[in-house]
Protein backbone atom coordinates (compact mmCIF):
# COMPACT_ATOMS: atom_id res chain seq x y z
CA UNK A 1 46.08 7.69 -34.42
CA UNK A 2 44.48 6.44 -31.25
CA UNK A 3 44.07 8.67 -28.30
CA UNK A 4 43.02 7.93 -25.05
CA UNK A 5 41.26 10.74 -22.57
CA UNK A 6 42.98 11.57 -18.97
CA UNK A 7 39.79 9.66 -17.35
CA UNK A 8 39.57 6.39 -19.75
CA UNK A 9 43.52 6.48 -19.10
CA UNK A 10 42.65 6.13 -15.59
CA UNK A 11 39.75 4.21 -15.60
CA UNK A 12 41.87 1.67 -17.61
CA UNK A 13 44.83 1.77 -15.30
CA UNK A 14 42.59 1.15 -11.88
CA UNK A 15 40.62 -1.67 -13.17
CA UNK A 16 44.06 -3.27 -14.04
CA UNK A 17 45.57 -2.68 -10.71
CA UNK A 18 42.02 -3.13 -8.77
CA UNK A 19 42.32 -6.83 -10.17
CA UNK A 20 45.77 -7.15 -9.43
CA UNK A 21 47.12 -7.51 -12.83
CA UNK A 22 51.16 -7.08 -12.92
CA UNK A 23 52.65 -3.86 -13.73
CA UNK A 24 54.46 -4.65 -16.78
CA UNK A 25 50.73 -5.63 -18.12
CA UNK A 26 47.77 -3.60 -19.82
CA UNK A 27 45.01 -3.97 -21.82
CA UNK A 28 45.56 -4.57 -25.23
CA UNK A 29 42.65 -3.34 -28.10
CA UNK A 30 41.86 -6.46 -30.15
CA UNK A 31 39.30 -6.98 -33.00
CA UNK A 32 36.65 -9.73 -32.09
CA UNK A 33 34.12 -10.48 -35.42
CA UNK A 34 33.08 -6.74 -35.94
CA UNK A 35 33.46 -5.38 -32.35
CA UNK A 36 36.67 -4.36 -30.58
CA UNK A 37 37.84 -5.73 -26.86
CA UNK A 38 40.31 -5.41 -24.15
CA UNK A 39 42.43 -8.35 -23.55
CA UNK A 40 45.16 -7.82 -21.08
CA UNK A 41 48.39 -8.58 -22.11
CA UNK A 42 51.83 -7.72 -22.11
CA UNK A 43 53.21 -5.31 -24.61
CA UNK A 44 55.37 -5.74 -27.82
CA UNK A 45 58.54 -4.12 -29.20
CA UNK A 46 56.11 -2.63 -32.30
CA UNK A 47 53.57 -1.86 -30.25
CA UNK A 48 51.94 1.46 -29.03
CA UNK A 49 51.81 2.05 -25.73
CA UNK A 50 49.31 4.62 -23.86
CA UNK A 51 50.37 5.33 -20.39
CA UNK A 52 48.81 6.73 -17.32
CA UNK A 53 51.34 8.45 -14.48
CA UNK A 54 53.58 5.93 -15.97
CA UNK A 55 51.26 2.68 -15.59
CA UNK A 56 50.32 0.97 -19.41
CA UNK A 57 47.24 1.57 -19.65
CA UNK A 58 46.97 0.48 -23.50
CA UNK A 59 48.29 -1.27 -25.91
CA UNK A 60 47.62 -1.74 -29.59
CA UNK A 61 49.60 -2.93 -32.31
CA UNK A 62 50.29 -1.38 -35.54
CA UNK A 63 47.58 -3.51 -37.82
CA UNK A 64 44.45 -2.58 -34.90
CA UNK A 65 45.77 1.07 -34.85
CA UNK A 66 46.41 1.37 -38.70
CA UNK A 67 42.26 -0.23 -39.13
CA UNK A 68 41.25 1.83 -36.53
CA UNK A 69 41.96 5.19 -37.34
CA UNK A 70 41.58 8.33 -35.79
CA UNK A 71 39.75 7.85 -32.56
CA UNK A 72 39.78 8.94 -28.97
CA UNK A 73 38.53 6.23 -26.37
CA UNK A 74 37.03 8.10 -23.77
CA UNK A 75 34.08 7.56 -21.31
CA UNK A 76 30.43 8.17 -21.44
CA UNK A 77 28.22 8.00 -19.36
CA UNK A 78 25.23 5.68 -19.76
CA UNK A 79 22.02 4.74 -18.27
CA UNK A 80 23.83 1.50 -16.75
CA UNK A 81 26.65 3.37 -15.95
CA UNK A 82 29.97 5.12 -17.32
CA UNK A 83 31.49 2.92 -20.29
CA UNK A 84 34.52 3.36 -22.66
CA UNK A 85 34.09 4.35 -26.23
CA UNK A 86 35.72 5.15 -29.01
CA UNK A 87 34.57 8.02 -31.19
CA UNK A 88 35.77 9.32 -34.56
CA UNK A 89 38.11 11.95 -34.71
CA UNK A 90 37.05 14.83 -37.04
CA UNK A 91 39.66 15.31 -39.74
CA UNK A 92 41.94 17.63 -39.70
């Protein structure tokens, strides 16, 4: 299952409303050759949706979370700045 981190949540959200994207709108995780990206989008009836203080913040739909796995998408910080990433979960 995909988790998201209390900052990437709100990183997410206040890039989406920073760029005046519509509330009913997130970013959706989508599979791109062997890398994943945001797209923003609007969500689905099957989809999962990860919320910040009741903004989407993410969306991902049952075949990305299913190849996914366990991961939490949280920030790092880098060099060049803070970036998302996701990182394994360790099994349980």
């Amino acid at each position: 299952m995909i988790e998201v981190s209390e900052l990437a949540a709100y990183a997410l959200v206040q890039s989406l409303e920073a760029s005046g994207v519509e509330p009913e709108k997130g970013f959706r995780l989508t599979k791109q050759e062997d890398m994943y990206a945001l797209e923003i989008d609007t969500p689905g009836e099957d989809d999962l949706v990860i919320r910040h203080e009741g903004a989407i913040a993410l969306i991902v739909d049952e075949k990305t979370g299913d190849e996914v796995g366990d991961v939490l998408i949280d920030v790092e910080d880098r060099p060049e700045g803070p970036q998302l990433m996701m990182r394994g979960k360790p099994s349980q």
